[in-house]
C-alpha atoms as a PDB file:
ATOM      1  CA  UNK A   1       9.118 -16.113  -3.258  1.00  0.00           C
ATOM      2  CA  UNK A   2       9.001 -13.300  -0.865  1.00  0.00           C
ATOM      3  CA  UNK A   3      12.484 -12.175   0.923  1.00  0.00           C
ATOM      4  CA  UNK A   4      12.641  -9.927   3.881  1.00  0.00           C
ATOM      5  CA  UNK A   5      15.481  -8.075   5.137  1.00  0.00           C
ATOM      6  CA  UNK A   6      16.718  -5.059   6.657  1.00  0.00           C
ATOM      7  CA  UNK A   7      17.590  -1.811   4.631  1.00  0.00           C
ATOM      8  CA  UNK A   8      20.454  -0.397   4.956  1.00  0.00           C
ATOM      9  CA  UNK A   9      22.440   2.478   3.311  1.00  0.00           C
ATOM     10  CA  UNK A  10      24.120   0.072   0.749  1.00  0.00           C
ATOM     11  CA  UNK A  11      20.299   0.114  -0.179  1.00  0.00           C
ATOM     12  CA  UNK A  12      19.679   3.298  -0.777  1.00  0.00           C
ATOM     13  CA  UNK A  13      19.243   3.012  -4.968  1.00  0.00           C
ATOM     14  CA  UNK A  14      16.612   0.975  -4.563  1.00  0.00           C
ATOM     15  CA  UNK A  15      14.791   2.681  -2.005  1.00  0.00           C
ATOM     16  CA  UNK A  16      15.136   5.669  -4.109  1.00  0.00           C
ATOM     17  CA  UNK A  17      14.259   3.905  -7.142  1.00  0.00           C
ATOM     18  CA  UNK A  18      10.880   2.194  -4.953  1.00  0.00           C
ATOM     19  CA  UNK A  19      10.090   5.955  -4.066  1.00  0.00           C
ATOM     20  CA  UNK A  20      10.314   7.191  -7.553  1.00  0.00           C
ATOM     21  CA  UNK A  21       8.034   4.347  -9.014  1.00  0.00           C
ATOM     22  CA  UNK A  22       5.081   5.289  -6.568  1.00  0.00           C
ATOM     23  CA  UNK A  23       4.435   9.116  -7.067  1.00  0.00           C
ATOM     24  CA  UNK A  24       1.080   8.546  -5.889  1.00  0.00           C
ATOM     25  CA  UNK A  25       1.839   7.750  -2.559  1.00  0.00           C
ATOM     26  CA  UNK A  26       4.077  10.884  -1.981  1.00  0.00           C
ATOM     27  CA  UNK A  27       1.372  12.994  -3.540  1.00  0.00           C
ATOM     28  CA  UNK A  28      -1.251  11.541  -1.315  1.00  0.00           C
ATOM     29  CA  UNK A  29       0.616  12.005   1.568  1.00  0.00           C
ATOM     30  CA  UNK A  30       2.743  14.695   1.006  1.00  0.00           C
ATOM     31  CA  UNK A  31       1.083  16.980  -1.602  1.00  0.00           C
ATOM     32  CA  UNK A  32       4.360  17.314  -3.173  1.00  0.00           C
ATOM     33  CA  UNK A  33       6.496  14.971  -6.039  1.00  0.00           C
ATOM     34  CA  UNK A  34       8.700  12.432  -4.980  1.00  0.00           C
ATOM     35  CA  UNK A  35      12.435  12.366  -4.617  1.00  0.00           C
ATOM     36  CA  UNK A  36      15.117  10.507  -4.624  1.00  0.00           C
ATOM     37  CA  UNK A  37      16.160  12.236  -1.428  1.00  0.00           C
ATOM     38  CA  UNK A  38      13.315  10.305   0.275  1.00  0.00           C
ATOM     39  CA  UNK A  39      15.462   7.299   0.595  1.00  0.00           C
ATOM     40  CA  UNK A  40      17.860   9.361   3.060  1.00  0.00           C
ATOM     41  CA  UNK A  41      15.278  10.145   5.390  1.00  0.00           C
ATOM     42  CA  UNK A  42      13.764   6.785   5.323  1.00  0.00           C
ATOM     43  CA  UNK A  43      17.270   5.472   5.935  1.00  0.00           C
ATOM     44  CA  UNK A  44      18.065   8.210   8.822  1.00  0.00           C
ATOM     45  CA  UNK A  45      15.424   6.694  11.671  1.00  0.00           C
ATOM     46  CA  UNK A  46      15.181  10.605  12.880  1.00  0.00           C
ATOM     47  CA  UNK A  47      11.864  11.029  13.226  1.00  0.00           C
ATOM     48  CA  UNK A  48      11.737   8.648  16.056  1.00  0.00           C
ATOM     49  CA  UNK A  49      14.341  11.033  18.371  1.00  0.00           C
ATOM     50  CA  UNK A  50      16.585   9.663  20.729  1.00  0.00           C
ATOM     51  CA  UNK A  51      15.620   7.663  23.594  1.00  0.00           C
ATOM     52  CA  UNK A  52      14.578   3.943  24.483  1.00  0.00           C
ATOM     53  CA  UNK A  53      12.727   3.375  20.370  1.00  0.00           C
ATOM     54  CA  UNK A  54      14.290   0.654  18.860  1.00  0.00           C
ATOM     55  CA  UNK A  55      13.696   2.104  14.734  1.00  0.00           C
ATOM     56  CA  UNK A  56      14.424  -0.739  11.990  1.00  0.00           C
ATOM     57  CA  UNK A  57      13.468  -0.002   8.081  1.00  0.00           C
ATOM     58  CA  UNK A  58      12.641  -3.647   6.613  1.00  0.00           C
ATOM     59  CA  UNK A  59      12.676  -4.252   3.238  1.00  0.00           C
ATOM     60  CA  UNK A  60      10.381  -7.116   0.763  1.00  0.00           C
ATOM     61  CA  UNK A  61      12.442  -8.436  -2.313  1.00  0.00           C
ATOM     62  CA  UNK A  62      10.844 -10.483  -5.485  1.00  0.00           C
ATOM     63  CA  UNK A  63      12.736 -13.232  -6.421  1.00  0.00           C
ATOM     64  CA  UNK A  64      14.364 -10.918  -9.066  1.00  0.00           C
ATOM     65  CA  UNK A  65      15.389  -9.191  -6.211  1.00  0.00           C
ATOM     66  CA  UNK A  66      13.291  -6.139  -6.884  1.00  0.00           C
ATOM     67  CA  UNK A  67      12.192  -3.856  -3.626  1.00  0.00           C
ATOM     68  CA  UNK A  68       8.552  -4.211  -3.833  1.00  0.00           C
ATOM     69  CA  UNK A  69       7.907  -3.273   0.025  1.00  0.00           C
ATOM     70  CA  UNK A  70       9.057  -2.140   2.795  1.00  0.00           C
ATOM     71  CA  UNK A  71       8.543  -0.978   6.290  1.00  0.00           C
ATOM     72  CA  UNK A  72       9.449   1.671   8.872  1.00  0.00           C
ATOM     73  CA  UNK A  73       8.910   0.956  12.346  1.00  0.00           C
ATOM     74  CA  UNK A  74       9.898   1.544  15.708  1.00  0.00           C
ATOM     75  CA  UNK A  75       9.659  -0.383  19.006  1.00  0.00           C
ATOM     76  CA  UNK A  76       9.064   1.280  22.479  1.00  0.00           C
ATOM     77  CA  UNK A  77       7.979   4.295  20.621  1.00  0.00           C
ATOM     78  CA  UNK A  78       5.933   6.718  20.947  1.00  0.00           C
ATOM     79  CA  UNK A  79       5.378   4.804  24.614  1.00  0.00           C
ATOM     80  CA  UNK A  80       7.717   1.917  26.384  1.00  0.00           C
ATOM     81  CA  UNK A  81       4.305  -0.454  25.097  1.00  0.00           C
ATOM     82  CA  UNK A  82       4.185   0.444  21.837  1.00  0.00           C
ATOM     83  CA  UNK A  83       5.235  -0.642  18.500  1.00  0.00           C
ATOM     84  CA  UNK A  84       4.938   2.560  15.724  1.00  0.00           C
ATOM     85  CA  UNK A  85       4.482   1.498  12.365  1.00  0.00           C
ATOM     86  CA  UNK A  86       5.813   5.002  10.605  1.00  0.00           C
ATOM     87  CA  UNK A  87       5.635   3.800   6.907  1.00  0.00           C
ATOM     88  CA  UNK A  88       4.082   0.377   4.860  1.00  0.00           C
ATOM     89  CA  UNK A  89       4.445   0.675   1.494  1.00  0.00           C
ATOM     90  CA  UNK A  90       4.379  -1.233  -1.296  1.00  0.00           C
ATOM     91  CA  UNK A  91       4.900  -1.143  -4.429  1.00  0.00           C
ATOM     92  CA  UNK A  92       2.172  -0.799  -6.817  1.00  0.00           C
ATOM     93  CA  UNK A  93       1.480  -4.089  -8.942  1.00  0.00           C
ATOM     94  CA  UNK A  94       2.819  -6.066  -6.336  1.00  0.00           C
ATOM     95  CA  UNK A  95      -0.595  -4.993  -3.729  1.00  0.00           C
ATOM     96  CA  UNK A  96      -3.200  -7.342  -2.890  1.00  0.00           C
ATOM     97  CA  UNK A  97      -0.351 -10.379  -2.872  1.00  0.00           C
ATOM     98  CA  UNK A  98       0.388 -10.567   0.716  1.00  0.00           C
ATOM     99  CA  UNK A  99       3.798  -8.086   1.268  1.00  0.00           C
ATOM    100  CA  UNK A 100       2.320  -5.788   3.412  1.00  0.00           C
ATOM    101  CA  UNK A 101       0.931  -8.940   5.423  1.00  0.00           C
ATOM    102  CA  UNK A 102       4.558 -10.287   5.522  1.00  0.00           C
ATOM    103  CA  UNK A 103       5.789  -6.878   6.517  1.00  0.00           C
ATOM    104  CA  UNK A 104       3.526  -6.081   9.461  1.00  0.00           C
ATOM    105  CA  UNK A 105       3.336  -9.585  10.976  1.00  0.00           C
ATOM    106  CA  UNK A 106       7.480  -9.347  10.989  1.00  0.00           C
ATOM    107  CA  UNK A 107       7.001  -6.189  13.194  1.00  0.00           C
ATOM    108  CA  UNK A 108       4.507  -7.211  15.078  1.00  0.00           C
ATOM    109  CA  UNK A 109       6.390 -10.203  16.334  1.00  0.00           C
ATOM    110  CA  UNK A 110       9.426  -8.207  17.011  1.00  0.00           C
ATOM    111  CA  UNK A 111       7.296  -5.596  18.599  1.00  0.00           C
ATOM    112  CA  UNK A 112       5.592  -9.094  20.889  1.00  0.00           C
ATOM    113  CA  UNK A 113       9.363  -9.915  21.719  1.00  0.00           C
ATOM    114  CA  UNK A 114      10.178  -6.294  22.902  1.00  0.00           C
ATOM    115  CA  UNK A 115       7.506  -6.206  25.306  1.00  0.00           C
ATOM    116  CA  UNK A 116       5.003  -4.221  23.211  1.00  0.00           C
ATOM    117  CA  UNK A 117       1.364  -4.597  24.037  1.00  0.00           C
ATOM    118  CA  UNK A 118       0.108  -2.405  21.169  1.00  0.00           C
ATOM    119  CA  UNK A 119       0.899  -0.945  17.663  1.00  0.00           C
ATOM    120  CA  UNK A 120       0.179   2.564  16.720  1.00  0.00           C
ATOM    121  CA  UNK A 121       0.403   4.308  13.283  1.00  0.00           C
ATOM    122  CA  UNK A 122      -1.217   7.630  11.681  1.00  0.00           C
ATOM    123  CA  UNK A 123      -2.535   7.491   8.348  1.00  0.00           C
ATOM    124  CA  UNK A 124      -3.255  10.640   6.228  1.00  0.00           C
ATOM    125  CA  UNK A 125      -7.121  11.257   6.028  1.00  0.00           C
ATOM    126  CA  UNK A 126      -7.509  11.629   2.267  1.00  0.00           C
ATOM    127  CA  UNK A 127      -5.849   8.267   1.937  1.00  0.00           C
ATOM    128  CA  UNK A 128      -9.094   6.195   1.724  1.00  0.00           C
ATOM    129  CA  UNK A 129      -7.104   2.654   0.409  1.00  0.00           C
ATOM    130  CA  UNK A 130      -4.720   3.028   3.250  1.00  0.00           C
ATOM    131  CA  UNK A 131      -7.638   3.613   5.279  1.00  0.00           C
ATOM    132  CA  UNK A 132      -9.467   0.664   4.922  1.00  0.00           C
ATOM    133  CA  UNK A 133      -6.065  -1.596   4.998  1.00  0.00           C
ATOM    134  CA  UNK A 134      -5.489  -0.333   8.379  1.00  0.00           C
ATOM    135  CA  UNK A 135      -9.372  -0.876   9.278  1.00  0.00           C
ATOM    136  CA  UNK A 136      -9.318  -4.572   7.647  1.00  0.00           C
ATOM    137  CA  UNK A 137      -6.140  -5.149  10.068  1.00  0.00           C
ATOM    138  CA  UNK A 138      -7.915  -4.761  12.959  1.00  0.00           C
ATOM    139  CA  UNK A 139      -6.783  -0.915  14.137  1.00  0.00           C
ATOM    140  CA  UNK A 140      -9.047   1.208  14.865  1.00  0.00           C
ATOM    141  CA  UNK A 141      -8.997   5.039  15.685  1.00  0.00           C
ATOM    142  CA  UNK A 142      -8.318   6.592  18.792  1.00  0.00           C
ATOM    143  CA  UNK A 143     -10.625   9.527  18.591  1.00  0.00           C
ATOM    144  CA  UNK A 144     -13.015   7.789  15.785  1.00  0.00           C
ATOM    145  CA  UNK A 145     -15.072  11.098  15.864  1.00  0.00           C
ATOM    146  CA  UNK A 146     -12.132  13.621  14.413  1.00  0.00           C
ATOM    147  CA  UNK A 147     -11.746  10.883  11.401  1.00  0.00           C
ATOM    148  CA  UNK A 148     -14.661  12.557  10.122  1.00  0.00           C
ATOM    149  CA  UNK A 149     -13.662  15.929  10.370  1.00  0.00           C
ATOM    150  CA  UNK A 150     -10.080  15.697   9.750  1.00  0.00           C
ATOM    151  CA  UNK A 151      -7.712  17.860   6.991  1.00  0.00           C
ATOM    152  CA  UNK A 152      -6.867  16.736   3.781  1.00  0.00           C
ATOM    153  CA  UNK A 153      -3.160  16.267   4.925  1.00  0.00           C
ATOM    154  CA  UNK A 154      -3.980  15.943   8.718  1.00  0.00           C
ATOM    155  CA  UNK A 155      -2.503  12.430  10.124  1.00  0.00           C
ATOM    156  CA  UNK A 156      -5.308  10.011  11.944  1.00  0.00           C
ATOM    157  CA  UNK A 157      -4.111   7.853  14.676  1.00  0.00           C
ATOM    158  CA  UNK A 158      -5.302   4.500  14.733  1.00  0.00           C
ATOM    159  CA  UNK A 159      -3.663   1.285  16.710  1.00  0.00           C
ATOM    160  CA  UNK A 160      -4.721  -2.174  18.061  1.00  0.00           C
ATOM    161  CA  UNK A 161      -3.134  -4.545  20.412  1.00  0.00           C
ATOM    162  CA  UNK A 162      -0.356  -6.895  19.275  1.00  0.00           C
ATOM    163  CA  UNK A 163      -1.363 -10.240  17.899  1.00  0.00           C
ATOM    164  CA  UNK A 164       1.309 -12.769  16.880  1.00  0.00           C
ATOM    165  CA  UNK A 165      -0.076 -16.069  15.439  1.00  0.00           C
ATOM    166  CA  UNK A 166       0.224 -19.347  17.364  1.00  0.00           C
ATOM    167  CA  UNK A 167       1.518 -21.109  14.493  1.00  0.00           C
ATOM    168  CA  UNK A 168       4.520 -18.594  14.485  1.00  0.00           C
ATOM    169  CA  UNK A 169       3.609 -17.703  10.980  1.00  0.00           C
ATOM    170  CA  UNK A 170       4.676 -14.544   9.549  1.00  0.00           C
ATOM    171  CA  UNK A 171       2.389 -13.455   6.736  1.00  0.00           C
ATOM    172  CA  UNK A 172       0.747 -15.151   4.618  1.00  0.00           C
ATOM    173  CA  UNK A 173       3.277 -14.072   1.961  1.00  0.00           C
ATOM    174  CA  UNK A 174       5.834 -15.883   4.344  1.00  0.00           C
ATOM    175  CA  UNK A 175       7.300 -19.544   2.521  1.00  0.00           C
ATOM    176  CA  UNK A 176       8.591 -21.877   4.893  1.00  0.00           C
ATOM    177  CA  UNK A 177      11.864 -21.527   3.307  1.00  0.00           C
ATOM    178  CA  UNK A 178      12.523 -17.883   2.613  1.00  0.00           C
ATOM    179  CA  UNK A 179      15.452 -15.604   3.882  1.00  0.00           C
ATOM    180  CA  UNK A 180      14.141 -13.899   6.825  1.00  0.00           C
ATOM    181  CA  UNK A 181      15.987 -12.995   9.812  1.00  0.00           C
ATOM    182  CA  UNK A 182      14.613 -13.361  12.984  1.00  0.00           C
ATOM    183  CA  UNK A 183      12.700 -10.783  14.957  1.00  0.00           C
ATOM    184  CA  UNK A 184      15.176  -8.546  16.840  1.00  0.00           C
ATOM    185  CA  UNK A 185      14.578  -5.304  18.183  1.00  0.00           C
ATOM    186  CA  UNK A 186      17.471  -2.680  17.013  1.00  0.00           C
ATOM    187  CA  UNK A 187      17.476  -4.029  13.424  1.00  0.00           C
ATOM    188  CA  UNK A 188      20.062  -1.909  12.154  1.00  0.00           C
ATOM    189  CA  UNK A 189      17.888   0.741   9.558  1.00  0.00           C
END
């Protein structure tokens, strides 16, 4: 059973503790080792300024209650229509089992709700899997001829419209009967 809910700082040792466990990822993206000081800026939402953005940090919790994913995202940011998906991550040996689905379709309905008519991220160019998750998903990139040419650590921007199933499903990682809280813009991250 899959369990979403929002991080907050009473989380922060096991965001920390999710950061540590995937070195890859801040290597890939980064080019530097991981730290546990990761989970502060996660936590702090500043990277999406002041203004009319609407930031939330969701986490995905086994039933042991282990982080195994989680997302950053922002409503009404970087545009009043858009929904800015600024980290999905999970955790590795728990990819490929429908967390990132749950994740993203739990934005993109609260993104739907807000008024948002697409989603946006950047992904870093050397990160071929995240690459090809993003492609899979529908987004697509905004200049598709600099994906070609693009730095090592240079970000790509890629987005697609919002699409919220009819069914009101929210992931196929989603059971009927787990904790979720319902979509709500201004999650508190």
């Amino acid at each position: 059973m899959l369990r979403l809910r929002p991080l907050t700082a009473e989380d922060r040792a096991a965001i920390a503790e999710f950061v540590m466990n995937d070195p890859d990822h801040t290597r890939t993206c980064f080019d530097r080792e991981p730290s546990p000081a990761d989970a502060d800026d996660l936590l702090s939402s500043a990277a999406y300024g002041s203004g009319d953005a609407s930031p939330a940090l969701l986490g995905a919790f086994d039933a042991e209650g282990t982080l195994v994913g989680l997302i950053d995202w922002a409503c009404r940011w970087p545009t009043p229509a858009t929904g800015y998906i600024g980290l999905l991550q999970v955790r590795p040996g728990h990819r490929r089992q429908g967390v990132a689905t749950a994740l993203l379709a739990h934005a993109e309905e609260a993104a739907a709700a807000a008024g948002c008519r697409q989603l946006m991220l950047a992904v870093i160019a050397r990160n071929e899997p995240a690459r090809a998750f993003w492609e899979r998903l529908g987004f697509q990139w905004l200049a598709p001829q600099r994906a070609r040419r693009a730095a090592p650590l240079e970000a790509l921007v890629m987005h697609r419209p919002v699409v919220v199933p009819q069914d009101g499903t929210r992931g196929e990682a989603q059971p009927a009967d787990a904790a979720l809280p319902a979509p709500a813009v201004g999650v508190p991250a």
